[in-house]
N, C-alpha and C. Protein backbone atom coordinates (compact mmCIF):
# COMPACT_ATOMS: atom_id res chain seq x y z
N UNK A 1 26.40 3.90 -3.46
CA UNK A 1 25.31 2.94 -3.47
C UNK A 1 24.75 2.83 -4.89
N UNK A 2 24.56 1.56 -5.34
CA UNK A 2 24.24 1.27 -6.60
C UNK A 2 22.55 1.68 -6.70
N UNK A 3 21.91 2.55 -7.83
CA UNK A 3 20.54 2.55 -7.73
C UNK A 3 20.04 1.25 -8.95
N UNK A 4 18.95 0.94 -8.73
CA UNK A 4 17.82 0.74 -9.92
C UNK A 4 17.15 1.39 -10.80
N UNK A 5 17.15 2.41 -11.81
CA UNK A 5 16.44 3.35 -12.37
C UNK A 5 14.85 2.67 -12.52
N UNK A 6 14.09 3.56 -12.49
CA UNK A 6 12.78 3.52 -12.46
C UNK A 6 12.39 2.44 -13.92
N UNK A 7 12.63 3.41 -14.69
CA UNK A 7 12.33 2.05 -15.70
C UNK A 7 13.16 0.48 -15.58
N UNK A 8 13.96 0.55 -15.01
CA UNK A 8 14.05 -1.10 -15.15
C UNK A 8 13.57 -2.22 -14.15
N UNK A 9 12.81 -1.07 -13.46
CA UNK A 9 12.01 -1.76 -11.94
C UNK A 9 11.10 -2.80 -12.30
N UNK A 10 10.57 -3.79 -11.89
CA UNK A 10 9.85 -4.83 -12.51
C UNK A 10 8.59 -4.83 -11.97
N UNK A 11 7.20 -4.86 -12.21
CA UNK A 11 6.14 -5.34 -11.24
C UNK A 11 6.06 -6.03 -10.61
N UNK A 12 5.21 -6.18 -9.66
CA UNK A 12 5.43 -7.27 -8.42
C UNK A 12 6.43 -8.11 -7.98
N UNK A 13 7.64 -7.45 -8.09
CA UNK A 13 9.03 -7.68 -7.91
C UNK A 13 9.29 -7.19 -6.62
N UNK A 14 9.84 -7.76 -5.52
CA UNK A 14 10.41 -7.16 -4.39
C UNK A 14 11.76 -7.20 -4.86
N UNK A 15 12.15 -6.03 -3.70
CA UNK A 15 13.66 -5.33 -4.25
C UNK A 15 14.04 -5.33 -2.83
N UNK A 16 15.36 -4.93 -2.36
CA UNK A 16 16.16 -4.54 -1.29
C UNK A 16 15.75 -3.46 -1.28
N UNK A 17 15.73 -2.11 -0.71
CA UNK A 17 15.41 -0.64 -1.06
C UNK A 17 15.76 0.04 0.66
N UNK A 18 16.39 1.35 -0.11
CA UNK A 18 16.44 2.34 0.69
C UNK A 18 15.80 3.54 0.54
N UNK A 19 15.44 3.55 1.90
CA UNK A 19 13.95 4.79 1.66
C UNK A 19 14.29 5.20 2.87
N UNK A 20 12.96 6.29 3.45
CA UNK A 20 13.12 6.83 4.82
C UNK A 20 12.43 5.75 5.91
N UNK A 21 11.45 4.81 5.31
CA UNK A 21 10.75 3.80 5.63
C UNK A 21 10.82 2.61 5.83
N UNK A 22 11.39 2.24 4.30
CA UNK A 22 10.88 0.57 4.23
C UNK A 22 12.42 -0.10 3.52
N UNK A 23 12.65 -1.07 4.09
CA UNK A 23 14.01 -1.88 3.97
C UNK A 23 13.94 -2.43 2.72
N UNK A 24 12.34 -3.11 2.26
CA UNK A 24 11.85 -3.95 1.67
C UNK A 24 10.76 -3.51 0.80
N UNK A 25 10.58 -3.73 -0.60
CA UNK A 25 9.52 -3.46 -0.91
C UNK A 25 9.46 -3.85 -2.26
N UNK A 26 7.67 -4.32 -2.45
CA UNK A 26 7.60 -4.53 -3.59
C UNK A 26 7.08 -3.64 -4.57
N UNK A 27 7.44 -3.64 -6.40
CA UNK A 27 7.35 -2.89 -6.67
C UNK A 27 5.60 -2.40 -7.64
N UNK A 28 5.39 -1.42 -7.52
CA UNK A 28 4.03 -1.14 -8.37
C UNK A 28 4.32 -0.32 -9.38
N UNK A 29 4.04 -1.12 -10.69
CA UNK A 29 4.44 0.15 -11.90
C UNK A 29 3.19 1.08 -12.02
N UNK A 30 2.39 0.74 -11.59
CA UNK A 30 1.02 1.69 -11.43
C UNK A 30 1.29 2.96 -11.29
N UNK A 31 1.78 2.77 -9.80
CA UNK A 31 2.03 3.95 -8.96
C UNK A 31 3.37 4.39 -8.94
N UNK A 32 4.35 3.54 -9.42
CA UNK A 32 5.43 3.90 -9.26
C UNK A 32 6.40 3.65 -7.86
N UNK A 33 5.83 2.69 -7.11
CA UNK A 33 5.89 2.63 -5.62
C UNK A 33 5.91 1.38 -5.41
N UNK A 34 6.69 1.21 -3.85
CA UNK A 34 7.19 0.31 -3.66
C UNK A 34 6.71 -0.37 -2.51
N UNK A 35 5.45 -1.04 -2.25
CA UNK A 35 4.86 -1.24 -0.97
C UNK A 35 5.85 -2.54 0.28
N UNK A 36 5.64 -1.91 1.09
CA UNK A 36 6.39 -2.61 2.24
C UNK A 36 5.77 -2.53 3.35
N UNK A 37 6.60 -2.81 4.66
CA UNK A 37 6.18 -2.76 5.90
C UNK A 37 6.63 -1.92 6.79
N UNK A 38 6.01 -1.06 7.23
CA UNK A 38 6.26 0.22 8.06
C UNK A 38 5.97 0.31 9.63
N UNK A 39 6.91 0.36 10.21
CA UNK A 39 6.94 0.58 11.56
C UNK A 39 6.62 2.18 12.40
N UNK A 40 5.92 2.30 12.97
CA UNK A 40 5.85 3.24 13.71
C UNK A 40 5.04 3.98 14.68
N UNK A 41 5.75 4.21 16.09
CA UNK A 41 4.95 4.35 17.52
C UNK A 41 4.89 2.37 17.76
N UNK A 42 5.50 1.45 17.44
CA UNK A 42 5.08 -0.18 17.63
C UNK A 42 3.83 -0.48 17.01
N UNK A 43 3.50 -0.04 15.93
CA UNK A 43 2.51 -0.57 14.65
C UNK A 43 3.31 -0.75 13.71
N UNK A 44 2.56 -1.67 13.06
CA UNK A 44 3.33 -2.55 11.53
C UNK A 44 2.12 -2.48 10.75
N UNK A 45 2.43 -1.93 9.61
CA UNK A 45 1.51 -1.77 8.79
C UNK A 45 1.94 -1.85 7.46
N UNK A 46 0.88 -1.90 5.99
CA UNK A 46 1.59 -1.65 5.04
C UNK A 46 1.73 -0.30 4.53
N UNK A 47 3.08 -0.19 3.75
CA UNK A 47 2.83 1.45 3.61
C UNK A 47 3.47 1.55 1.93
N UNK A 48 3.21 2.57 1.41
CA UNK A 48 3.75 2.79 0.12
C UNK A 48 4.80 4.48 0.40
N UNK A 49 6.11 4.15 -0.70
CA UNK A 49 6.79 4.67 -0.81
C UNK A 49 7.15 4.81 -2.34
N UNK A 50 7.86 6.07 -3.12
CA UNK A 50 7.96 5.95 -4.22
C UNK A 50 9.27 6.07 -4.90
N UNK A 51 9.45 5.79 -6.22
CA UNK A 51 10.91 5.88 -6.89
C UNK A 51 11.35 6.92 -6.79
N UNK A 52 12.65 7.43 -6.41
CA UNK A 52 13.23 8.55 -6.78
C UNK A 52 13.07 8.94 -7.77
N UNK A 53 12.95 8.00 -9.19
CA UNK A 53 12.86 8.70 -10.34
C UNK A 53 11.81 9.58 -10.67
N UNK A 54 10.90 9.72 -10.03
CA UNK A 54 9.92 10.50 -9.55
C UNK A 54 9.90 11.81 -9.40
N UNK A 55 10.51 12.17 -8.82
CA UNK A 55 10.29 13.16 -8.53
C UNK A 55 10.64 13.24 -7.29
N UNK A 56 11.07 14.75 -6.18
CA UNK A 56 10.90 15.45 -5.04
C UNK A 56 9.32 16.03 -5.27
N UNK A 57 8.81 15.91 -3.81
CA UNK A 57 9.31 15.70 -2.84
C UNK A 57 8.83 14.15 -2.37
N UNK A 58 8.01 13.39 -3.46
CA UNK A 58 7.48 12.16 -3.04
C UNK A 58 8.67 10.98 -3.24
N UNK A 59 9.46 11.24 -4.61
CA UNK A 59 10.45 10.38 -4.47
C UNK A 59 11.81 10.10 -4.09
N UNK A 60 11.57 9.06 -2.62
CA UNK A 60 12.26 8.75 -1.49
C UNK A 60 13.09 7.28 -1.54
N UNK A 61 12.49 6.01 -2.22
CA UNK A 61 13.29 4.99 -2.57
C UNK A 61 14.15 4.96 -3.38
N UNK A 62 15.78 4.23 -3.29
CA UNK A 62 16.48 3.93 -4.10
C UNK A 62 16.20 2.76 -4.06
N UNK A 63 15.66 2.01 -4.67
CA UNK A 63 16.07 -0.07 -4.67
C UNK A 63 17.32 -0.34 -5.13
N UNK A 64 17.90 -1.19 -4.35
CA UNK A 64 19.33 -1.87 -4.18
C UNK A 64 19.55 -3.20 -5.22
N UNK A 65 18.75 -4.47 -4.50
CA UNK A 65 18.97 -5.63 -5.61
C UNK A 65 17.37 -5.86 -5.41
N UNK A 66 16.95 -6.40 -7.11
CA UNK A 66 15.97 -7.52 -7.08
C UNK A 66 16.06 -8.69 -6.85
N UNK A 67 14.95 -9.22 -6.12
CA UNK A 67 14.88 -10.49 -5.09
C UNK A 67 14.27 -11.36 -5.84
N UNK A 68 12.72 -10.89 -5.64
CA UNK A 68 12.12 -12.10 -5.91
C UNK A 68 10.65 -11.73 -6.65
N UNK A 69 10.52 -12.53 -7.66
CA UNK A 69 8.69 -11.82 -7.52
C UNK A 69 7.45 -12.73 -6.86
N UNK A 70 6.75 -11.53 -6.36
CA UNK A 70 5.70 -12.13 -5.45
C UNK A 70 4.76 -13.00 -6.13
N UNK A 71 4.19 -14.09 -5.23
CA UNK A 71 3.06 -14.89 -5.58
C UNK A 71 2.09 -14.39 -6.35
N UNK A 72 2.32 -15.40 -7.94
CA UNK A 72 0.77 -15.06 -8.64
C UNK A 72 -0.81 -14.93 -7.64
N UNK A 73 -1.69 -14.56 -8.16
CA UNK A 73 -2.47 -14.16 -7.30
C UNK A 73 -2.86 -13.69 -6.32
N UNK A 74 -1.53 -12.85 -5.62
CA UNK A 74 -1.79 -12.22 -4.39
C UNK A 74 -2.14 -10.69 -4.77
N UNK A 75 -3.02 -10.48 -4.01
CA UNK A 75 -3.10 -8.64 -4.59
C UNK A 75 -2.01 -8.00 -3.86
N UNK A 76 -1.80 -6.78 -4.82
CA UNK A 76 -0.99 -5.89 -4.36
C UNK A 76 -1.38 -4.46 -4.45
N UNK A 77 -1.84 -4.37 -3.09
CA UNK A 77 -2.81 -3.20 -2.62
C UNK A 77 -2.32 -3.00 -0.52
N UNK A 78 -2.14 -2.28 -0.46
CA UNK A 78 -1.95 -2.05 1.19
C UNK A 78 -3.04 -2.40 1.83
N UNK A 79 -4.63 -2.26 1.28
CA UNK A 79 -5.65 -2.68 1.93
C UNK A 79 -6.30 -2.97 0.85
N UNK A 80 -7.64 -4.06 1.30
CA UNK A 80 -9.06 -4.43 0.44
C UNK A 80 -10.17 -3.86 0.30
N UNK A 81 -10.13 -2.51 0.47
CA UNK A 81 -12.01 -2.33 0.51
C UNK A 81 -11.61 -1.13 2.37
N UNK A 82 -12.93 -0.55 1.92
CA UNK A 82 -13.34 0.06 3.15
C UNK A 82 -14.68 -0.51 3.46
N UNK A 83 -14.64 -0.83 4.75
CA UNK A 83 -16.20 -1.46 5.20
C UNK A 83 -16.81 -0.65 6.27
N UNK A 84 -18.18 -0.69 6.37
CA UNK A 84 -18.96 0.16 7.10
C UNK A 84 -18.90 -0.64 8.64
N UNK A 85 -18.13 -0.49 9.34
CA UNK A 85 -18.00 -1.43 10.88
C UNK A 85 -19.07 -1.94 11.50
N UNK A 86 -20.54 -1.29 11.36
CA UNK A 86 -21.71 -1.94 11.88
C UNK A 86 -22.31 -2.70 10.69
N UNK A 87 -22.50 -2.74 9.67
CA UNK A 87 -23.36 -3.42 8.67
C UNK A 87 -22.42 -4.09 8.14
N UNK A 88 -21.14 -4.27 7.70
CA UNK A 88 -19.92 -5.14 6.91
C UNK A 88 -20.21 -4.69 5.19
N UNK A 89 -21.42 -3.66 4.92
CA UNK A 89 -21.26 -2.74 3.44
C UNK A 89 -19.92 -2.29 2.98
N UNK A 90 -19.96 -2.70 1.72
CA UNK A 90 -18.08 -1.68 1.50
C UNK A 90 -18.87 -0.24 1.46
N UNK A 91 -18.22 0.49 1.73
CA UNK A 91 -18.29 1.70 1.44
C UNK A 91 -16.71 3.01 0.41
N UNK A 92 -17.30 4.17 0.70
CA UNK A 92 -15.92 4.92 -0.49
C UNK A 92 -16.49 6.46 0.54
N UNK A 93 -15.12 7.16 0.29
CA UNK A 93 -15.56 8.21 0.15
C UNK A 93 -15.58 9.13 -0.64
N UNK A 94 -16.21 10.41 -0.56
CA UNK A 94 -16.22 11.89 -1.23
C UNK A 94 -17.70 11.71 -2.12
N UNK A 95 -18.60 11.61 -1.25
CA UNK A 95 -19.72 11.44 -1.96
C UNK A 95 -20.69 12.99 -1.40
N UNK A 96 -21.36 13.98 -2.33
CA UNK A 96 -21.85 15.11 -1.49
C UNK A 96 -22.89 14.37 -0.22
N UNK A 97 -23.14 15.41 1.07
CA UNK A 97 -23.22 14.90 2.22
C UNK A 97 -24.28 16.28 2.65
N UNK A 98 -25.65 15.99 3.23
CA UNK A 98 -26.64 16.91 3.82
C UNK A 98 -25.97 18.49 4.12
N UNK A 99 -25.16 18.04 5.11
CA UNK A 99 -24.67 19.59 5.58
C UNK A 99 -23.35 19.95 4.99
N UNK A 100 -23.59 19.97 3.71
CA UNK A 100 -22.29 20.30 2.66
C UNK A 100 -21.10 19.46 2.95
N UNK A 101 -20.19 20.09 1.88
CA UNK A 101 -19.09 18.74 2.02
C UNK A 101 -19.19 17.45 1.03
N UNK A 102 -18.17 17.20 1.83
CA UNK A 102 -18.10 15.41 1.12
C UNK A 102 -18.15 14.71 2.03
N UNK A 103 -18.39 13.32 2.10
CA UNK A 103 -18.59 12.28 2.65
C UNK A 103 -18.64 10.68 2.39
N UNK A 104 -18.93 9.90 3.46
CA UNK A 104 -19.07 8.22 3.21
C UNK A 104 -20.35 8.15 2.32
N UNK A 105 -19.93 7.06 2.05
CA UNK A 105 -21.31 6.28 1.14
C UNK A 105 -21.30 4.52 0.84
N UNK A 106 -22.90 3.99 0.79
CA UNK A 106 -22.59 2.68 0.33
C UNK A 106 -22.06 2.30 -0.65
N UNK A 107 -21.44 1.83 -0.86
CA UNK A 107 -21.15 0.85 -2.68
C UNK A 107 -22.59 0.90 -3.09
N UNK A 108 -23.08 -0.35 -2.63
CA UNK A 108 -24.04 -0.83 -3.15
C UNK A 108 -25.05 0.01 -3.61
N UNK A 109 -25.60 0.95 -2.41
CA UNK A 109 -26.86 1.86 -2.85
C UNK A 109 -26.54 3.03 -3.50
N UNK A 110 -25.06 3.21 -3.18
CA UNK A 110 -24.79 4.62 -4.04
C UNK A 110 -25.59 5.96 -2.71
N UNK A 111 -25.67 5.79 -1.69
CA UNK A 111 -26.31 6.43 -0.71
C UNK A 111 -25.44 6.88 0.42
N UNK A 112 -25.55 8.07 0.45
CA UNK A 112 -24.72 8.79 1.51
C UNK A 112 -24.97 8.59 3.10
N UNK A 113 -24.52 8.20 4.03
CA UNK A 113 -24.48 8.39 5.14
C UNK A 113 -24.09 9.02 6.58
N UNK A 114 -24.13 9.73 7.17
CA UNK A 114 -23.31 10.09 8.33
C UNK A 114 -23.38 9.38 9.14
N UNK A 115 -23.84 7.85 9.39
CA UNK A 115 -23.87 6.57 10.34
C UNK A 115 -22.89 5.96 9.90
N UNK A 116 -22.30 5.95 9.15
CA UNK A 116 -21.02 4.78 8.36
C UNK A 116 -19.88 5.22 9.63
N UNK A 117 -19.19 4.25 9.76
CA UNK A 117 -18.61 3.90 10.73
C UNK A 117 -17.33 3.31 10.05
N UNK A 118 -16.23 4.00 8.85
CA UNK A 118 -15.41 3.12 7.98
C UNK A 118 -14.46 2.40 9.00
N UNK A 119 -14.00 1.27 8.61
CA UNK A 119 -12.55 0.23 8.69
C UNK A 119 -12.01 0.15 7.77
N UNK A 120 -10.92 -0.38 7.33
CA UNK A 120 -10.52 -0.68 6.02
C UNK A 120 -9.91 -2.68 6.70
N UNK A 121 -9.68 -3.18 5.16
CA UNK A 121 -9.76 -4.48 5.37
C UNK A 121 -8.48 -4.66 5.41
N UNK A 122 -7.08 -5.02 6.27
CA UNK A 122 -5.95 -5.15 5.89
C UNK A 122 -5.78 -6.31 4.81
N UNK A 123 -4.83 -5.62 3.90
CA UNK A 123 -3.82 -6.92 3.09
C UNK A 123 -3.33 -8.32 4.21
N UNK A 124 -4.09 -8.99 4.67
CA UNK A 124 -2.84 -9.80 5.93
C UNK A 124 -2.03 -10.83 4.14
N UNK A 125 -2.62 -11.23 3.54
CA UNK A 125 -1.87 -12.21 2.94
C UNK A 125 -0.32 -11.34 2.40
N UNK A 126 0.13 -10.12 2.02
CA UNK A 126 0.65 -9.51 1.42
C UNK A 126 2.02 -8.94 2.66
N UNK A 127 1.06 -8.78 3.78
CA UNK A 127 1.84 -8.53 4.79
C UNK A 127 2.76 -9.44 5.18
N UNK A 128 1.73 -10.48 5.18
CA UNK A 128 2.55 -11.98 5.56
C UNK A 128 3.56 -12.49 5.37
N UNK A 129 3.33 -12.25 3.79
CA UNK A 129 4.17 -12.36 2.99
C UNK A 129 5.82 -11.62 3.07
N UNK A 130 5.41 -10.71 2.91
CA UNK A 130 6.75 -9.40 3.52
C UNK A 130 7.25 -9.53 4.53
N UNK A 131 6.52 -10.05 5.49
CA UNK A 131 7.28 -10.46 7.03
C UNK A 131 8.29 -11.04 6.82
N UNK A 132 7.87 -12.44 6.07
CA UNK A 132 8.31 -13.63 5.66
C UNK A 132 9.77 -13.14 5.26
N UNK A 133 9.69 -12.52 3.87
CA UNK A 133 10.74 -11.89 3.04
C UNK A 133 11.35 -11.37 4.03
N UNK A 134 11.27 -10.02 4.77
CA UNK A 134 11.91 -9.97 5.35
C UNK A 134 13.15 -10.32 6.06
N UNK A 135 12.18 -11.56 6.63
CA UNK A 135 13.43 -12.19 7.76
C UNK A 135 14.13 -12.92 7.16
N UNK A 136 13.74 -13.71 5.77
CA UNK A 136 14.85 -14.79 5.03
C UNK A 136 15.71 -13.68 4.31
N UNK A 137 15.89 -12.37 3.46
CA UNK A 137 16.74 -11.90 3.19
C UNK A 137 17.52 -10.16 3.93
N UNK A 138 17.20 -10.42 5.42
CA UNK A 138 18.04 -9.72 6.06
C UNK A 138 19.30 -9.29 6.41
N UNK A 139 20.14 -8.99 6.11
CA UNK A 139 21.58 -9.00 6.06
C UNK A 139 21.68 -9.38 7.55
């Protein structure tokens, strides 16, 4: 099987790729990783995977051929933000928390809570997107 070496991987480039995961994925020079779509238990989600050139034990993708690169302006992030489910506040975590520890907190106020209730916002445009890819370059 032919690889891609890490350095000649392109940003926001989807590739063919073999991983333990993802068929498909595009690439992040950030992280070194290749976000795609991950199946498992019948959930689809986005998931990140990384270059072999990497390292063991995180690096698991070989990419095969480059495809295509993704739409200017789409982010390339698995999710947008964490939001507080009752108020729609973004929130973060690892903020110190009353009864020791770490914890949630607002963005905005910079204020810790044990009422935060996180979600995170899915990527749908990014997903969409990958679906898409998917099915037009499937063998």
């Amino acid at each position: 099987m032919e690889r891609i070496l890490l350095d000649e991987c392109k940003n926001r480039v989807l590739y063919r790729i073999h991983s333990r995961n993802l068929a498909f994925g595009v690439f992040n020079i950030t992280t070194k990783g290749f976000v795609g779509i991950r199946e498992k238990f019948g959930h689809y989600f986005l998931f990140e995977e990384y270059h072999w050139g990497t390292g063991a034990p995180f690096g698991t993708v070989h990419p095969k051929e480059e495809l295509e690169p993704m739409p200017e302006g789409m982010i390339l992030e698995k999710c947008l933000g964490t939001v507080d489910k009752k108020t729609g506040r973004f929130v973060a975590f690892d903020k110190p928390v009353s009864q020791g520890g770490r914890g949630w907190y607002y963005i905005d106020t910079d204020n810790a809570s044990e009422e935060i209730d996180p979600v995170t916002i899915p990527n749908n445009e990014l997903f969409n997107w990958l679906k898409e890819k998917e099915g037009q370059y499937k063998l």
